[in-house]
PDB file of N, CA and C in Angstrom:
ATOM      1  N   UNK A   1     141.238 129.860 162.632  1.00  0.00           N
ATOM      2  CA  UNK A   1     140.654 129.791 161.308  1.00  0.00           C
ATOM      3  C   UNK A   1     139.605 128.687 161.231  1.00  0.00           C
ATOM      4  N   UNK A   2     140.042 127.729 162.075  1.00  0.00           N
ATOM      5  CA  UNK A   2     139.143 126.595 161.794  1.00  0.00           C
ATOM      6  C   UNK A   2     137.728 126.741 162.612  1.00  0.00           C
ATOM      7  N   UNK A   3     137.853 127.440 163.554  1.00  0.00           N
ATOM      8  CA  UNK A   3     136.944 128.232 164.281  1.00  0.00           C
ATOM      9  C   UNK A   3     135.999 128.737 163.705  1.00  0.00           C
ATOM     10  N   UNK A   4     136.321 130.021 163.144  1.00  0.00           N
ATOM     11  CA  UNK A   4     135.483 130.729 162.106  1.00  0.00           C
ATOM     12  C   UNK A   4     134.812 129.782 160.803  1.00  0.00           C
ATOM     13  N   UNK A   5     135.544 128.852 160.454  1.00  0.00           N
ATOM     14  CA  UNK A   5     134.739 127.730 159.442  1.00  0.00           C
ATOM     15  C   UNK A   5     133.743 126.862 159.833  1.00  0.00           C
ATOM     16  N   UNK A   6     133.653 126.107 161.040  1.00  0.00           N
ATOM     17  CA  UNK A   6     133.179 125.750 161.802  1.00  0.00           C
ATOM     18  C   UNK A   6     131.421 126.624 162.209  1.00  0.00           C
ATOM     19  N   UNK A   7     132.118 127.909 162.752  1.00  0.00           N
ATOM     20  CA  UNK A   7     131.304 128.385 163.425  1.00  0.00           C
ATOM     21  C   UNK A   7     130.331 129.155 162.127  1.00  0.00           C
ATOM     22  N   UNK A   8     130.287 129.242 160.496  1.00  0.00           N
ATOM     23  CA  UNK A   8     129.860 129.431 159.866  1.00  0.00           C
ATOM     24  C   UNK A   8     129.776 128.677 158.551  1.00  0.00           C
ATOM     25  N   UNK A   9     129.883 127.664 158.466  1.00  0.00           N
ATOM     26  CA  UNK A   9     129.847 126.425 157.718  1.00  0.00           C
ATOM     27  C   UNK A   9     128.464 126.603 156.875  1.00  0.00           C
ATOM     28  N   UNK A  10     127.157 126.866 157.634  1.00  0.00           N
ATOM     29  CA  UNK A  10     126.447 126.977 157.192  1.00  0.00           C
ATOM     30  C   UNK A  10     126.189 128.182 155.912  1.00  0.00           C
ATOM     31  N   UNK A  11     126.631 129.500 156.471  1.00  0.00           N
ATOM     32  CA  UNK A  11     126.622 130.244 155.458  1.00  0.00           C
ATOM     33  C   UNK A  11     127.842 130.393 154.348  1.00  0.00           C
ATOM     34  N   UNK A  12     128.217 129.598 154.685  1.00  0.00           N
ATOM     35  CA  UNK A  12     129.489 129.287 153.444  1.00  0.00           C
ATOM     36  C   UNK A  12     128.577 128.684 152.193  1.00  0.00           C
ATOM     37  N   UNK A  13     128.691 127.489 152.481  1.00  0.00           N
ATOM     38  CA  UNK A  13     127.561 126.350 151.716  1.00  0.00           C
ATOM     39  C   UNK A  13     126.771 127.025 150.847  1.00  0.00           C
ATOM     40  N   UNK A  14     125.967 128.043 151.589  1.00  0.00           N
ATOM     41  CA  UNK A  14     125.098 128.675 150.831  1.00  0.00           C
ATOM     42  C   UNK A  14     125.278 129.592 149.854  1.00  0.00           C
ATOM     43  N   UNK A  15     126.391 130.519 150.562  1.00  0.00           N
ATOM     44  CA  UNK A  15     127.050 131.675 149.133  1.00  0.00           C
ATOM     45  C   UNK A  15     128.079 130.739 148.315  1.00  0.00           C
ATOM     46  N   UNK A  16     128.319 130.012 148.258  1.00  0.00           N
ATOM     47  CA  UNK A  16     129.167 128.511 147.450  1.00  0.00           C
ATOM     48  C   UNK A  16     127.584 128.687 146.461  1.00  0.00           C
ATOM     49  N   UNK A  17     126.752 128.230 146.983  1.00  0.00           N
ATOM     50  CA  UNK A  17     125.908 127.263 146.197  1.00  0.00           C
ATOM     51  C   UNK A  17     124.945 128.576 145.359  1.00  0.00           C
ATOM     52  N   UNK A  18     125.003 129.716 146.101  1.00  0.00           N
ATOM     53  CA  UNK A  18     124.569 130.968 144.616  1.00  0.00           C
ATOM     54  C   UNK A  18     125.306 130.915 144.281  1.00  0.00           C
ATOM     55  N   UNK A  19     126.773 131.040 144.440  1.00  0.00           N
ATOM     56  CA  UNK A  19     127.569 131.932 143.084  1.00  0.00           C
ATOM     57  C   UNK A  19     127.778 130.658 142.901  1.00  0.00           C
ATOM     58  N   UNK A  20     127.728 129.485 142.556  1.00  0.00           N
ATOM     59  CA  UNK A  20     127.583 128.717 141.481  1.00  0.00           C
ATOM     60  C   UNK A  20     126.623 128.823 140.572  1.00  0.00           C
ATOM     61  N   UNK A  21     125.190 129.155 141.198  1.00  0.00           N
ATOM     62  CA  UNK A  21     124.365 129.387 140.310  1.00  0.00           C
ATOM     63  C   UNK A  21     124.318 130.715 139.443  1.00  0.00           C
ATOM     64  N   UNK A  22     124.743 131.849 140.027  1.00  0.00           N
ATOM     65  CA  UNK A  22     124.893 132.875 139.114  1.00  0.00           C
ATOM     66  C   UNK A  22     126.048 132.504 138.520  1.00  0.00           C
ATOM     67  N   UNK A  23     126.856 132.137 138.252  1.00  0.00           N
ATOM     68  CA  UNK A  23     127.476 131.642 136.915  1.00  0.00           C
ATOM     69  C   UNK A  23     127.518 130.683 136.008  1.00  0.00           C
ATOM     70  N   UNK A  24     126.973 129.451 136.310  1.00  0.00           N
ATOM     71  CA  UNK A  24     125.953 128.825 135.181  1.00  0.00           C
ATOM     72  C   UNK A  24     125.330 129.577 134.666  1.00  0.00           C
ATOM     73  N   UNK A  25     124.485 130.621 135.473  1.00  0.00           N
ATOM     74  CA  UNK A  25     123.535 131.265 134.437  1.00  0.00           C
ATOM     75  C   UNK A  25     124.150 132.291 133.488  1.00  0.00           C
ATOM     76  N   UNK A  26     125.209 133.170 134.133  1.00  0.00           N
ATOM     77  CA  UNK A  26     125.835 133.919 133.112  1.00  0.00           C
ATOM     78  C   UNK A  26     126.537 133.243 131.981  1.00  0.00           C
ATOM     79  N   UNK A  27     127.411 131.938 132.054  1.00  0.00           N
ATOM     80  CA  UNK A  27     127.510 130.967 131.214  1.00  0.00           C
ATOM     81  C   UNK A  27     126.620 131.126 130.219  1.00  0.00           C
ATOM     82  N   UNK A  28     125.549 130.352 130.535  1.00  0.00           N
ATOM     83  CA  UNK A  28     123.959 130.241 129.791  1.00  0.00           C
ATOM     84  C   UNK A  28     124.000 131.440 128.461  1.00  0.00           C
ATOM     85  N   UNK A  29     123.882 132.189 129.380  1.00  0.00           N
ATOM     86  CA  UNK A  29     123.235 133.594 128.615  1.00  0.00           C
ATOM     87  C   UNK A  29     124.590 133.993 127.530  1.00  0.00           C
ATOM     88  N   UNK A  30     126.084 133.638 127.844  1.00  0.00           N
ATOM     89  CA  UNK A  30     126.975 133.860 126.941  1.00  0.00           C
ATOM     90  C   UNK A  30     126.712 133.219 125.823  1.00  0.00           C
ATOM     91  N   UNK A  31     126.566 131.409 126.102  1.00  0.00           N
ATOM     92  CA  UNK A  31     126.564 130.577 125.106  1.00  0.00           C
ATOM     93  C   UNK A  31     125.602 130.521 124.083  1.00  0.00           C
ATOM     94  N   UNK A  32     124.057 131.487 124.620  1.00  0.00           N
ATOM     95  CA  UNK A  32     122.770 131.654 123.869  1.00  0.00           C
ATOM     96  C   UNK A  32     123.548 132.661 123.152  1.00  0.00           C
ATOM     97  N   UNK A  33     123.872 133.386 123.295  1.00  0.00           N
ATOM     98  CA  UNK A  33     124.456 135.025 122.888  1.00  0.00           C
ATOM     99  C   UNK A  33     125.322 134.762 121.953  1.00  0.00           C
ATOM    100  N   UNK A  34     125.768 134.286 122.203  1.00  0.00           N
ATOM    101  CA  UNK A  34     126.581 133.215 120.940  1.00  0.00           C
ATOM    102  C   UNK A  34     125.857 132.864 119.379  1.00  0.00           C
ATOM    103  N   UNK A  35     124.971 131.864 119.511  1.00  0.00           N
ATOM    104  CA  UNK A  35     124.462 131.324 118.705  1.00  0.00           C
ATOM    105  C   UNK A  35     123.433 132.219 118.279  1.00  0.00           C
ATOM    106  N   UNK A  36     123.431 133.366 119.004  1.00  0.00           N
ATOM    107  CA  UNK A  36     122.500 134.160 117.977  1.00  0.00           C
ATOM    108  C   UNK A  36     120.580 134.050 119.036  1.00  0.00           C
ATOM    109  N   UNK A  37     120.688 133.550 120.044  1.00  0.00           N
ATOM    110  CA  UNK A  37     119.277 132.919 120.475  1.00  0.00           C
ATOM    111  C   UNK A  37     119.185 134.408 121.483  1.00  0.00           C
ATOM    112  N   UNK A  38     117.774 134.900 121.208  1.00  0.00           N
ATOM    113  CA  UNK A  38     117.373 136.408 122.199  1.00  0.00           C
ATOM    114  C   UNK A  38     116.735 135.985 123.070  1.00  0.00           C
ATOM    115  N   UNK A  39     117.158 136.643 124.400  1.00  0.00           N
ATOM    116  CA  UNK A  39     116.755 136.477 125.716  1.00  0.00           C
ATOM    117  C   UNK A  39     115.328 136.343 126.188  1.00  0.00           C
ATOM    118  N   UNK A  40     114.754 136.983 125.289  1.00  0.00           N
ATOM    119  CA  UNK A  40     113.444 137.282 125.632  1.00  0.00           C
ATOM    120  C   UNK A  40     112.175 136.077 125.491  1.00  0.00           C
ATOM    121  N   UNK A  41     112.613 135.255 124.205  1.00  0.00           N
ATOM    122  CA  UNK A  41     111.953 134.231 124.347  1.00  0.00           C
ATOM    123  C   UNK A  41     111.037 134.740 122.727  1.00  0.00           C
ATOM    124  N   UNK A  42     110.749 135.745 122.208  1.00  0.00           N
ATOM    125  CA  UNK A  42     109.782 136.140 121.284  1.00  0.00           C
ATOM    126  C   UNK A  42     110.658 136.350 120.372  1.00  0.00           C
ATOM    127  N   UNK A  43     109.723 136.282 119.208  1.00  0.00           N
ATOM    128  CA  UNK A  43     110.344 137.323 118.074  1.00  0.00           C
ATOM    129  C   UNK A  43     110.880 138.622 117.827  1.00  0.00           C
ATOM    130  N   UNK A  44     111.646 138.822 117.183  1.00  0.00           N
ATOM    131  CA  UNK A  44     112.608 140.142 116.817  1.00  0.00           C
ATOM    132  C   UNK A  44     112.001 140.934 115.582  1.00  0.00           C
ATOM    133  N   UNK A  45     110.601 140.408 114.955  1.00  0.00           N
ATOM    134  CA  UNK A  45     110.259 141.222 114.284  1.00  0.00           C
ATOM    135  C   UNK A  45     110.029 142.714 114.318  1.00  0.00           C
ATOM    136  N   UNK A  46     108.992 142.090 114.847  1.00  0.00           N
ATOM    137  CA  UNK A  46     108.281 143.988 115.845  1.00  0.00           C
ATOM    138  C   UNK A  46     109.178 144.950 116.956  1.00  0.00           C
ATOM    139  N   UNK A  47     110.375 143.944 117.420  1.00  0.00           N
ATOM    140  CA  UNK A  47     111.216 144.444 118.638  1.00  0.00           C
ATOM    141  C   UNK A  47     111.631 145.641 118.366  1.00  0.00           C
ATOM    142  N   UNK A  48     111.648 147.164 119.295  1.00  0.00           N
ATOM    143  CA  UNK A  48     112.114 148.174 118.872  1.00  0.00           C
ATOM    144  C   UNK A  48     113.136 148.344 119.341  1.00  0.00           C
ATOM    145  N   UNK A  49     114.386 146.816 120.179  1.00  0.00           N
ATOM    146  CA  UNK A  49     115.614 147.014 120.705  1.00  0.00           C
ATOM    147  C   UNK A  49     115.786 145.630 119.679  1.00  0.00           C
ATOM    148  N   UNK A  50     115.607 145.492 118.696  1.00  0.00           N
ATOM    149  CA  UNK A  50     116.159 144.614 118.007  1.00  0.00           C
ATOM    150  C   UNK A  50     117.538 144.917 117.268  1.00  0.00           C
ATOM    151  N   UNK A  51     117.817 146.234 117.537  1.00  0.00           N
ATOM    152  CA  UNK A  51     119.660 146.478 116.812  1.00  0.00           C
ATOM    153  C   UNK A  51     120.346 146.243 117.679  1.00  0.00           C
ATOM    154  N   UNK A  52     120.026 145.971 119.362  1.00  0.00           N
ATOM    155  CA  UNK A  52     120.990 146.058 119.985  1.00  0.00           C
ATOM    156  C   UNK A  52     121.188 144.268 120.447  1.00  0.00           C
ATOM    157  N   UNK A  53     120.056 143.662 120.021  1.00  0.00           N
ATOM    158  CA  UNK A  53     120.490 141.902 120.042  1.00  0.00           C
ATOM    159  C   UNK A  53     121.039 141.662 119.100  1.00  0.00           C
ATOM    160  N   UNK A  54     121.067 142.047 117.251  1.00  0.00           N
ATOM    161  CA  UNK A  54     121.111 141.443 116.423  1.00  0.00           C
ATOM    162  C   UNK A  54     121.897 142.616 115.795  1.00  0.00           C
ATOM    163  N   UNK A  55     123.178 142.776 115.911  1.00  0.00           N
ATOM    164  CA  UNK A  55     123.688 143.927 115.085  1.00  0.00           C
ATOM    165  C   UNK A  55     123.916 143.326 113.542  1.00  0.00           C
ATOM    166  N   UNK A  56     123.630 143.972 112.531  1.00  0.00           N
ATOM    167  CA  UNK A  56     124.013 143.880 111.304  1.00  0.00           C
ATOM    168  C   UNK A  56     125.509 143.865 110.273  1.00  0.00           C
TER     169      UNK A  56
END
């Protein structure tokens, strides 16, 4: 076992260090989603998928 850790240490590290980052970011996007804040960055006036960010 210690073999195989060893002998790939390197690509450990690395899929460690995305899927940390893809879940901060899904985090992120919950906690915006939350408070009501749209992904997109613009206004929801004109948006023609604005029922499906902002249900009523």
């Amino acid at each position: 076992m210690l073999d195989f850790l060893w002998a790939n240490w390197g690509t450990i590290v690395i899929a460690a260090a995305i899927a940390a980052v893809v879940v901060l970011v899904v985090v992120k996007l919950q906690k915006d989603r939350k408070k009501g804040k749209s992904s997109c960055g613009c206004g929801c006036d004109h948006c023609p998928s604005s029922g499906m960010c902002h249900k009523k």
